[in-house]
N, C-alpha and C. Protein backbone atom coordinates (compact mmCIF):
# COMPACT_ATOMS: atom_id res chain seq x y z
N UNK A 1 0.81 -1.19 0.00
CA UNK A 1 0.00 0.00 0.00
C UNK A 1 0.86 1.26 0.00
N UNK A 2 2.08 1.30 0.73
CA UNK A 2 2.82 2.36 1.01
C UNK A 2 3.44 2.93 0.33
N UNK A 3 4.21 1.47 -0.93
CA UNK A 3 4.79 1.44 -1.81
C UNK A 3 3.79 2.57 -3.32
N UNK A 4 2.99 1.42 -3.24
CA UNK A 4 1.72 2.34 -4.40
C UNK A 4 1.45 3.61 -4.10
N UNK A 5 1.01 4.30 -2.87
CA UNK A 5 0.53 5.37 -3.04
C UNK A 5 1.92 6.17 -3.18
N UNK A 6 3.32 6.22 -2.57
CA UNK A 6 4.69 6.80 -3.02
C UNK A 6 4.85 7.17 -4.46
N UNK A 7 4.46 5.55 -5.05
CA UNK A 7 5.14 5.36 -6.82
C UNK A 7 4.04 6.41 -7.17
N UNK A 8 2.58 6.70 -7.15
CA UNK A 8 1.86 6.98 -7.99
C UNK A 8 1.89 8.72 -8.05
N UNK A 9 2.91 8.84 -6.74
CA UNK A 9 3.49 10.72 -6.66
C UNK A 9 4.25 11.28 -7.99
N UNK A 10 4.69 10.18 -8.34
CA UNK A 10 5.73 10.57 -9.52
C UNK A 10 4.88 11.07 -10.82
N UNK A 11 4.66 12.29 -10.72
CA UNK A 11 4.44 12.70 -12.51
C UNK A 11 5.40 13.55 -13.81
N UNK A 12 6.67 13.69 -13.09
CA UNK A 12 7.79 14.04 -14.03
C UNK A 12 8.79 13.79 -13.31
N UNK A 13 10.24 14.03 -14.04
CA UNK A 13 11.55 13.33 -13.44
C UNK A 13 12.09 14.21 -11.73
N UNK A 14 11.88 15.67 -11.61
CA UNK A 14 11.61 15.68 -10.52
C UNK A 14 10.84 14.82 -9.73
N UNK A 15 9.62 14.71 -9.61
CA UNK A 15 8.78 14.51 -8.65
C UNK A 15 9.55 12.36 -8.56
N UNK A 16 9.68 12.27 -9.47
CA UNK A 16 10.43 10.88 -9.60
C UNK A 16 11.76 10.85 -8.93
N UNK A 17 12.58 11.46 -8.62
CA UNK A 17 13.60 12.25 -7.91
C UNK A 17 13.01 11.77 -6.38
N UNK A 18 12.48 12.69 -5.97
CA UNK A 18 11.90 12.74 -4.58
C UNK A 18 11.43 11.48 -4.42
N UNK A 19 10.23 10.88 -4.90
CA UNK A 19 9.53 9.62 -4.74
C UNK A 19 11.30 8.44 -4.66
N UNK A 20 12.19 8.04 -5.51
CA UNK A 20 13.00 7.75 -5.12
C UNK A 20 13.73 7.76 -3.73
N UNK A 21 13.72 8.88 -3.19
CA UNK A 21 14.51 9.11 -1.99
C UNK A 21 13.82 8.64 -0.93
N UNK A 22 12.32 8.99 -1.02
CA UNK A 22 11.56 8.31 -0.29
C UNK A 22 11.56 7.38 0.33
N UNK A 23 11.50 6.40 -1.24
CA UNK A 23 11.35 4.65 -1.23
C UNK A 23 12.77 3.86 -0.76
N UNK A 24 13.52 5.15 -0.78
CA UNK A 24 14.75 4.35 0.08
C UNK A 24 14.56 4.14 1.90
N UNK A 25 13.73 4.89 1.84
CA UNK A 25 13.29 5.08 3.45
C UNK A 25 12.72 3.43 3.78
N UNK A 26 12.25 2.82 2.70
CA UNK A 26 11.36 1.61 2.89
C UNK A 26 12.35 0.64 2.42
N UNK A 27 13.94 0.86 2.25
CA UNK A 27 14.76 -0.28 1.96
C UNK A 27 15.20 -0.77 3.42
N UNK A 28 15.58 -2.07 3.50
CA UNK A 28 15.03 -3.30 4.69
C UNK A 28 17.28 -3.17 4.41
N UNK A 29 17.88 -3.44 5.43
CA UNK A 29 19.44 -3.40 5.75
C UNK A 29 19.70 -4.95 5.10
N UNK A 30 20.73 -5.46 5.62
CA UNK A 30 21.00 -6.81 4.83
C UNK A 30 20.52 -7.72 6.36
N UNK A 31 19.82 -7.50 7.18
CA UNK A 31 19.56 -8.43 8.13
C UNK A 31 17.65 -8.76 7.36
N UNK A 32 16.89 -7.66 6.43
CA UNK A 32 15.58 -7.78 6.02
C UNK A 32 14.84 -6.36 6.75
N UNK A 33 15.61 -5.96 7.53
CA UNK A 33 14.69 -5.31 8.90
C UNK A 33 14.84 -3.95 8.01
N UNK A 34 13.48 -3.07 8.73
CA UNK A 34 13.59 -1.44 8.39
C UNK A 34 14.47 -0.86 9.55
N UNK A 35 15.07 0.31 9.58
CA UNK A 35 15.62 0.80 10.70
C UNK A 35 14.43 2.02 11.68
N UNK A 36 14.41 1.72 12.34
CA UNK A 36 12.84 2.29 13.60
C UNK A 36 13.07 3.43 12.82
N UNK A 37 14.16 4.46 12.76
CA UNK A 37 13.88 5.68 12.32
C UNK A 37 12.86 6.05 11.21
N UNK A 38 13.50 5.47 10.00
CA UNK A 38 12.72 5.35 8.88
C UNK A 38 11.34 5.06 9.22
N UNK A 39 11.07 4.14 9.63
CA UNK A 39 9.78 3.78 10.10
C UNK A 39 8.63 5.43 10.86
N UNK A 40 9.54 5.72 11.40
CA UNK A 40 8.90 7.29 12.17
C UNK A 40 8.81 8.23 11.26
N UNK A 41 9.93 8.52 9.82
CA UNK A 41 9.67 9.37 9.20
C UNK A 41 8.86 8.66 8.27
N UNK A 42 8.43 8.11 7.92
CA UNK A 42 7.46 7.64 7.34
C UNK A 42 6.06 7.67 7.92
N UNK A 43 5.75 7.36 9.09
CA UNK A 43 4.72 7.81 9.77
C UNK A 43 4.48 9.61 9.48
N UNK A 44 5.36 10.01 10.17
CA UNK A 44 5.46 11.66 9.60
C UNK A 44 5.10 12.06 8.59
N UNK A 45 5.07 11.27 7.12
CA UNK A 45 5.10 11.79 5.94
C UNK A 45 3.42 11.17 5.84
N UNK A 46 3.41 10.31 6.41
CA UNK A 46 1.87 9.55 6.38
C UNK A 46 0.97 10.83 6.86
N UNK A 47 0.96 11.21 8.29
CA UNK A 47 0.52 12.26 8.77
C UNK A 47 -0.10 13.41 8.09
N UNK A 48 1.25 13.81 7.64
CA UNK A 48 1.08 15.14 6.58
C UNK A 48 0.16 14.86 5.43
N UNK A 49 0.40 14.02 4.85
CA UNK A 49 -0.15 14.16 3.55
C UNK A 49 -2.01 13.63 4.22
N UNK A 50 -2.14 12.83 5.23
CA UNK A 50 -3.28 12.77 5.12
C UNK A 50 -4.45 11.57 5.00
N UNK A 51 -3.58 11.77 3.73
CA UNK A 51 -4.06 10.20 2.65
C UNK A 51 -4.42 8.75 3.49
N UNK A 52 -5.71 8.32 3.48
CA UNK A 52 -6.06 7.71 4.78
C UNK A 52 -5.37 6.09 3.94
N UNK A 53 -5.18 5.56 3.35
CA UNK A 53 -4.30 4.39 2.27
C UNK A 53 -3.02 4.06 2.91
N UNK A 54 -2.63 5.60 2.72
CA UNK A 54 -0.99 5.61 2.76
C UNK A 54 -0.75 5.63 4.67
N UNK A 55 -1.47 6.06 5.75
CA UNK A 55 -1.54 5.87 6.90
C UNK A 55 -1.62 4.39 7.16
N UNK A 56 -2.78 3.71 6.44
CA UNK A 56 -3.37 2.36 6.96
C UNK A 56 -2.26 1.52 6.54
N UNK A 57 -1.36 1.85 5.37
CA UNK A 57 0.03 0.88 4.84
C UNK A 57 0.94 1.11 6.25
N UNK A 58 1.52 2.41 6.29
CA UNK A 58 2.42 2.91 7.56
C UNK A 58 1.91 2.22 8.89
N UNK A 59 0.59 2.47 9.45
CA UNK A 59 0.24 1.48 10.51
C UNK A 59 0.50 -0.06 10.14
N UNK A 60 0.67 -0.69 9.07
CA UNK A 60 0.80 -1.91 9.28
C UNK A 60 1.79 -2.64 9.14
N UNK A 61 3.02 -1.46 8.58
CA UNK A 61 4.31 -1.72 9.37
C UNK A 61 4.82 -1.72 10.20
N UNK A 62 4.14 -0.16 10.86
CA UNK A 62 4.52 -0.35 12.65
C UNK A 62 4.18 -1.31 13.53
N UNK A 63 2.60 -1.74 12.95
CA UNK A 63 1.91 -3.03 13.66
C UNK A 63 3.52 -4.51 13.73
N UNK A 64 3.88 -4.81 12.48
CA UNK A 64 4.85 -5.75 11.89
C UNK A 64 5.83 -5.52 12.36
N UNK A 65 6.38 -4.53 12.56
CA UNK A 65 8.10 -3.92 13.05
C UNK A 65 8.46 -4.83 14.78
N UNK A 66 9.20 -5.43 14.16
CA UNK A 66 9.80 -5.98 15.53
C UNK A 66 11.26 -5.89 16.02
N UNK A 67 11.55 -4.69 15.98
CA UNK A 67 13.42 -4.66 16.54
C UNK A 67 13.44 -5.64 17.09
N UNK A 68 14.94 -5.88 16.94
CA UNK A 68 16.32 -6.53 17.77
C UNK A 68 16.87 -6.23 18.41
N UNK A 69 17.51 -7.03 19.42
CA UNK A 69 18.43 -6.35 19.70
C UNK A 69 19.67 -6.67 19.48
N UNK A 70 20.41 -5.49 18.71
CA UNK A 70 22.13 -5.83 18.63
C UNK A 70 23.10 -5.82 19.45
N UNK A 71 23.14 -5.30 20.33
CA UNK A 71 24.07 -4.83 21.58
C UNK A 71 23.85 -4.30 22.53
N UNK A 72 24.16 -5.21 23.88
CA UNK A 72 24.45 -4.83 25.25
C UNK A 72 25.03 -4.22 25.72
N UNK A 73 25.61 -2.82 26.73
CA UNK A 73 26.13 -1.98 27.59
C UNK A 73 26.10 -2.46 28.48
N UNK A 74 27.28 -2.17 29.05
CA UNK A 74 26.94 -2.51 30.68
C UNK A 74 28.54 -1.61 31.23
N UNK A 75 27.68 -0.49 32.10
CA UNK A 75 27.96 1.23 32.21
C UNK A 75 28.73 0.24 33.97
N UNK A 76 30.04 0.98 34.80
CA UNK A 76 30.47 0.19 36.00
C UNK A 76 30.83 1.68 36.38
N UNK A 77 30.25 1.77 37.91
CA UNK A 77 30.94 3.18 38.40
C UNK A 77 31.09 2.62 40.05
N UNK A 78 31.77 3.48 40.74
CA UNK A 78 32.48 2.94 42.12
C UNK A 78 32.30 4.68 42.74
N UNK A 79 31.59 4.24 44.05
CA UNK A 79 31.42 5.45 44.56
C UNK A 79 32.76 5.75 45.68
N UNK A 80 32.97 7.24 45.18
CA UNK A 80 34.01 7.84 45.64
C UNK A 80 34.10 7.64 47.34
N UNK A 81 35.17 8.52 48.04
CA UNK A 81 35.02 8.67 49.88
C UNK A 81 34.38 10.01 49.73
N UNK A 82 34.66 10.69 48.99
CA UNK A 82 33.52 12.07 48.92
C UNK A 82 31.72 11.92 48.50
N UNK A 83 31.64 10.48 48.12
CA UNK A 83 30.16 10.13 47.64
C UNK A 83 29.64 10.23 46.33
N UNK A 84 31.01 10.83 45.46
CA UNK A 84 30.32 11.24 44.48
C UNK A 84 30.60 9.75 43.39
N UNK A 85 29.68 9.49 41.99
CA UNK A 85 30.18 8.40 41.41
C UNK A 85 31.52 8.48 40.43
N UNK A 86 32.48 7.63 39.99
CA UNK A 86 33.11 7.75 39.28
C UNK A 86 32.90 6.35 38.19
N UNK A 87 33.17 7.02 36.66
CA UNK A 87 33.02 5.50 36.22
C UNK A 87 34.32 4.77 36.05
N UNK A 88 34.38 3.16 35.74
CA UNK A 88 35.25 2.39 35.70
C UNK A 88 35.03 1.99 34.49
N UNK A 89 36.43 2.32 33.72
CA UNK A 89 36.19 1.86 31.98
C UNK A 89 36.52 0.19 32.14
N UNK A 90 35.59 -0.24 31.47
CA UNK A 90 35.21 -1.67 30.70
C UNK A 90 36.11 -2.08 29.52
N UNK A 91 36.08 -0.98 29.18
CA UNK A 91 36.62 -1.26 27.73
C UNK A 91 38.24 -1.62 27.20
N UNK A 92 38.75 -2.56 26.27
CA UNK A 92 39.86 -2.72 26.44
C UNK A 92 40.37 -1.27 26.15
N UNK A 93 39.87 -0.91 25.09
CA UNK A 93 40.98 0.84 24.55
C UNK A 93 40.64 1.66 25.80
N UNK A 94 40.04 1.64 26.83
CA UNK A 94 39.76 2.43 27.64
C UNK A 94 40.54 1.90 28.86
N UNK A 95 41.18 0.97 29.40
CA UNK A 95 41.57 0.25 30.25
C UNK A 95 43.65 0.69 30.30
């Protein structure tokens, strides 16, 4: 749905221009996944324009969107004799 109502913006090589840049917003990384951002500006653009089609496509990606998770933190701090915290680098380049 999201796809169609985008493509059907295009009525000369400008407006084909833009609609391009768009539809990159809806390209999936090499894992398949959209990146959340994209996903929000796309909602945004859904918003604006209105178009109750192009909302009901955008809701049913957000409905579908299931992040991952890629990576864990894990933040180490040691409280001072003055009370205050200090952190303790983890990290080898930080060590």
């Amino acid at each position: 749905m999201v796809r169609e109502y985008i493509e059907s913006l295009a009525k000369d090589d400008n407006s084909r221009a833009l609609v391009n840049a768009v539809m990159r917003l809806l390209a999936k990384d090499q894992k398949g996944t959209l990146k959340a951002s994209r996903v929000l500006q796309l909602r945004k653009m859904a918003d604006e324009t209105g178009d109750e089609r192009f909302q009901e496509g955008v809701r049913i990606i957000e409905e579908s969107y299931q992040p991952t998770v890629t990576r864990q933190y894990i933040k180490a701090e040691i409280r001072g004799d003055n009370g205050e915290w200090k952190s303790i680098p983890l990290g080898v380049t930080e060590a």
